[in-house]
Protein backbone atom coordinates (compact mmCIF):
# COMPACT_ATOMS: atom_id res chain seq x y z
CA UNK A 1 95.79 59.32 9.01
CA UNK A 2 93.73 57.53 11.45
CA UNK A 3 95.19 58.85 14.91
CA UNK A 4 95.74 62.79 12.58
CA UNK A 5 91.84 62.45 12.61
CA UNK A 6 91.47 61.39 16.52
CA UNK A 7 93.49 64.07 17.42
CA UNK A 8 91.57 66.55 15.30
CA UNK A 9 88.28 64.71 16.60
CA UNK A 10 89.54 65.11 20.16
CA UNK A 11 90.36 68.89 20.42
CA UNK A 12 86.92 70.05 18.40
CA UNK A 13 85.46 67.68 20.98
CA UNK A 14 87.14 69.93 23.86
CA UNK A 15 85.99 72.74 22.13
CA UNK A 16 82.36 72.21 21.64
CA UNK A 17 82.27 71.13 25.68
CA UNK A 18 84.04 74.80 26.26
CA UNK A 19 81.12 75.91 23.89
CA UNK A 20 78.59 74.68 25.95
CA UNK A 21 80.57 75.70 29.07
CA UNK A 22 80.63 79.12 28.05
CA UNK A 23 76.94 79.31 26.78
CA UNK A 24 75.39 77.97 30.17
CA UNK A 25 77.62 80.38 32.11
CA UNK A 26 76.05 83.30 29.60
CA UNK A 27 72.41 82.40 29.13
CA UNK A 28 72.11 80.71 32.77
CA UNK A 29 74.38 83.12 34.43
CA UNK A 30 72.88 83.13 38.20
CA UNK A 31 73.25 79.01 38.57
CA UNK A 32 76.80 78.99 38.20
CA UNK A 33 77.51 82.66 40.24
CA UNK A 34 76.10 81.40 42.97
CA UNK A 35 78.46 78.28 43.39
CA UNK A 36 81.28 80.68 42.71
CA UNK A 37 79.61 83.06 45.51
CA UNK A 38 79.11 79.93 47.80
CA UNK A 39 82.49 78.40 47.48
CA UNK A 40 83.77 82.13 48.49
CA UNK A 41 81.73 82.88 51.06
CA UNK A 42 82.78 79.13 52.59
CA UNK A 43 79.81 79.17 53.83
CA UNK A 44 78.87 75.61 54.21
CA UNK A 45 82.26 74.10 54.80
CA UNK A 46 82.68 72.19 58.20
CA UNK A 47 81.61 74.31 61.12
CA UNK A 48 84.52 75.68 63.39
CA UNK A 49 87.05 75.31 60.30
CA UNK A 50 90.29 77.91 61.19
CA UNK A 51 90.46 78.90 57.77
CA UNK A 52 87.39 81.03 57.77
CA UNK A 53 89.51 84.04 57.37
CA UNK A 54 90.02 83.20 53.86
CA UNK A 55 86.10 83.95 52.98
CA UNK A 56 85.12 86.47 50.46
CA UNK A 57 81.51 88.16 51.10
CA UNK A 58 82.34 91.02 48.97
CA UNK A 59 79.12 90.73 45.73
CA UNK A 60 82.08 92.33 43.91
CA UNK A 61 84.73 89.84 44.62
CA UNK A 62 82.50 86.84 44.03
CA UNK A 63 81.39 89.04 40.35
CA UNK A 64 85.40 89.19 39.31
CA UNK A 65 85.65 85.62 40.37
CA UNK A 66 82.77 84.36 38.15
CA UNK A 67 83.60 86.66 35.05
CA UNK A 68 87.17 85.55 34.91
CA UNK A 69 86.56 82.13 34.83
CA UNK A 70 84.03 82.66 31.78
CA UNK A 71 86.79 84.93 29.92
CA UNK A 72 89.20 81.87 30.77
CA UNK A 73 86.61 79.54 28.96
CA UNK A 74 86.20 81.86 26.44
CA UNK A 75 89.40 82.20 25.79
CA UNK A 76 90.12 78.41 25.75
CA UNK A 77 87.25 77.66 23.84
CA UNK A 78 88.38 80.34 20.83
CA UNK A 79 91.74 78.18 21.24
CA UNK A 80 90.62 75.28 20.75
CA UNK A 81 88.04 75.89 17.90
CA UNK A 82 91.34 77.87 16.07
CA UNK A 83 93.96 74.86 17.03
CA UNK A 84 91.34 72.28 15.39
CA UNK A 85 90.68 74.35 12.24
CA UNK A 86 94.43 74.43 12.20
CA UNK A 87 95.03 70.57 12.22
CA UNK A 88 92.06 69.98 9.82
CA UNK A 89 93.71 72.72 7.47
CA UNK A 90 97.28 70.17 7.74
CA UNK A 91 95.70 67.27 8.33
CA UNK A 92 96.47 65.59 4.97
CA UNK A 93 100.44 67.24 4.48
CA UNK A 94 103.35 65.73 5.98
CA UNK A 95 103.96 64.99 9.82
CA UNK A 96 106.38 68.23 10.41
CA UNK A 97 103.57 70.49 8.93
CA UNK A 98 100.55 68.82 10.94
CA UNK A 99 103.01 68.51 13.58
CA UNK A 100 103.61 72.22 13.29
CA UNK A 101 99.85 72.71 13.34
CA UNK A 102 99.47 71.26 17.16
CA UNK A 103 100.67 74.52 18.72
CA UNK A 104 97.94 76.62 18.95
CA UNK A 105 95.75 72.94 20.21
CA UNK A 106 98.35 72.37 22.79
CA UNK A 107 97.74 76.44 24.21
CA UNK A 108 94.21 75.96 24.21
CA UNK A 109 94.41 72.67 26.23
CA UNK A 110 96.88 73.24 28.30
CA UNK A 111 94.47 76.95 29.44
CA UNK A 112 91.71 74.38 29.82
CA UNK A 113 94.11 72.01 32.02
CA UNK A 114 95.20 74.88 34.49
CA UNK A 115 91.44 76.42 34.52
CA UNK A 116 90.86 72.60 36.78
CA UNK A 117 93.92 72.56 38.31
CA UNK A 118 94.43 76.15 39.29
CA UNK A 119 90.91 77.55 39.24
CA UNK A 120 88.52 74.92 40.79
CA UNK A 121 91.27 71.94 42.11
CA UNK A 122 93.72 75.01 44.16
CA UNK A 123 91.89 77.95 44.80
CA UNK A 124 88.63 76.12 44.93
CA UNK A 125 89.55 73.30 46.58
CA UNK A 126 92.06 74.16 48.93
CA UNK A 127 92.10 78.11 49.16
CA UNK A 128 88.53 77.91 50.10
CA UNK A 129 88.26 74.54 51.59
CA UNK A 130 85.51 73.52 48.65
CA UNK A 131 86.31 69.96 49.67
CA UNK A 132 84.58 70.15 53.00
CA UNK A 133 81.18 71.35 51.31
CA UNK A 134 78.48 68.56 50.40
CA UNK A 135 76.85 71.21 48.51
CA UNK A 136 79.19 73.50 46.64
CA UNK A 137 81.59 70.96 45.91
CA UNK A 138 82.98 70.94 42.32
CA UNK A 139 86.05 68.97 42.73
CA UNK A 140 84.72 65.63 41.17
CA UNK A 141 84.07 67.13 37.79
CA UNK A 142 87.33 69.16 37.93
CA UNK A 143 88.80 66.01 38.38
CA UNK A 144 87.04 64.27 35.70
CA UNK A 145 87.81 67.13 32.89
CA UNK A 146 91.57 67.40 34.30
CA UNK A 147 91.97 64.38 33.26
CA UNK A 148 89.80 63.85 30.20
CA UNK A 149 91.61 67.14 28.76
CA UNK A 150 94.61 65.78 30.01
CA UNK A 151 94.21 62.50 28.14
CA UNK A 152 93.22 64.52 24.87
CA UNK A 153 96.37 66.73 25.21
CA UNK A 154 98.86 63.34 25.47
CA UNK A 155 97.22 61.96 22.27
CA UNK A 156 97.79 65.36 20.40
CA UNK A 157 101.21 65.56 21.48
CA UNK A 158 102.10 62.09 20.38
CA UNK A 159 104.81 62.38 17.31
CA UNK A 160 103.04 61.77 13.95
CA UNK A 161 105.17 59.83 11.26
CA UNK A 162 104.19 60.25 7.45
CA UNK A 163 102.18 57.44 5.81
CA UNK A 164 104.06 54.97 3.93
CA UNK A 165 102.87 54.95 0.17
């Protein structure tokens, strides 16, 4: 019952931080545009880079950019609120039921895995050469909530066994 109530501790804990995450993007909505304009724009990667071609100056662009990875949050953070309800709701039946219970957890933290990877680590990173900016550079947290999501989703996906009487 003990590692049933980590897991379940673990993905409500992945869902209050895409709470928050979606919240500050909402009721502080310029602070976090203008990294995603910045990191579009490349404009304060190394001077004389040859990937400049990639930039994006379009407002509209850097507008689509910045809602979709809110709606991605959203979306992830809806998941993972649901998938914990769902393990609380099984967290007392047998192993196959609980087990049966991950599913929806494991689709909302695998969205939040691929958000880093793809998102901020890929496109970010290397599409638009976010690695070579001191000041628009989110690649350390991505990092850090890859792999704290990442370590969440391993311990929910390890097999649970019933309780022996």
């Amino acid at each position: 019952m003990t590692l049933r109530a980590a897991k379940l501790a673990m993905v409500f804990a992945v869902a209050l931080y895409y709470t928050l995450l979606v919240f500050n993007n909402i009721t502080d909505y310029n602070s976090n545009y203008q990294f995603v304009r910045h990191v579009l724009m490349m404009d304060s990667t190394f001077p004389g880079n040859h990937g400049m071609w990639r930039t994006l100056n379009q407002p509209a662009a850097h507008t689509i950019f910045y809602l979709s990875i809110i709606a991605w949050e959203f979306v992830t953070m809806i998941l993972c609120w649901w998938g914990g309800l769902r393990l609380a709701q099984e967290l007392r039946r047998n192993a196959a039921a609980f087990h049966g219970a991950k599913r929806i957890s494991i689709v909302g933290l695998t969205l939040a895995l691929l958000m880093w990877l793809v998102a901020f680590l890929t496109i970010g990173g290397e599409w638009f050469l976010m690695w070579q900016s001191e000041a628009w550079n989110g690649q350390e947290v991505a990092v850090r909530m890859f792999t704290v999501i990442g370590i969440v989703l391993l311990l929910v996906l390890q097999q649970d066994r019933d309780e022996q009487p």
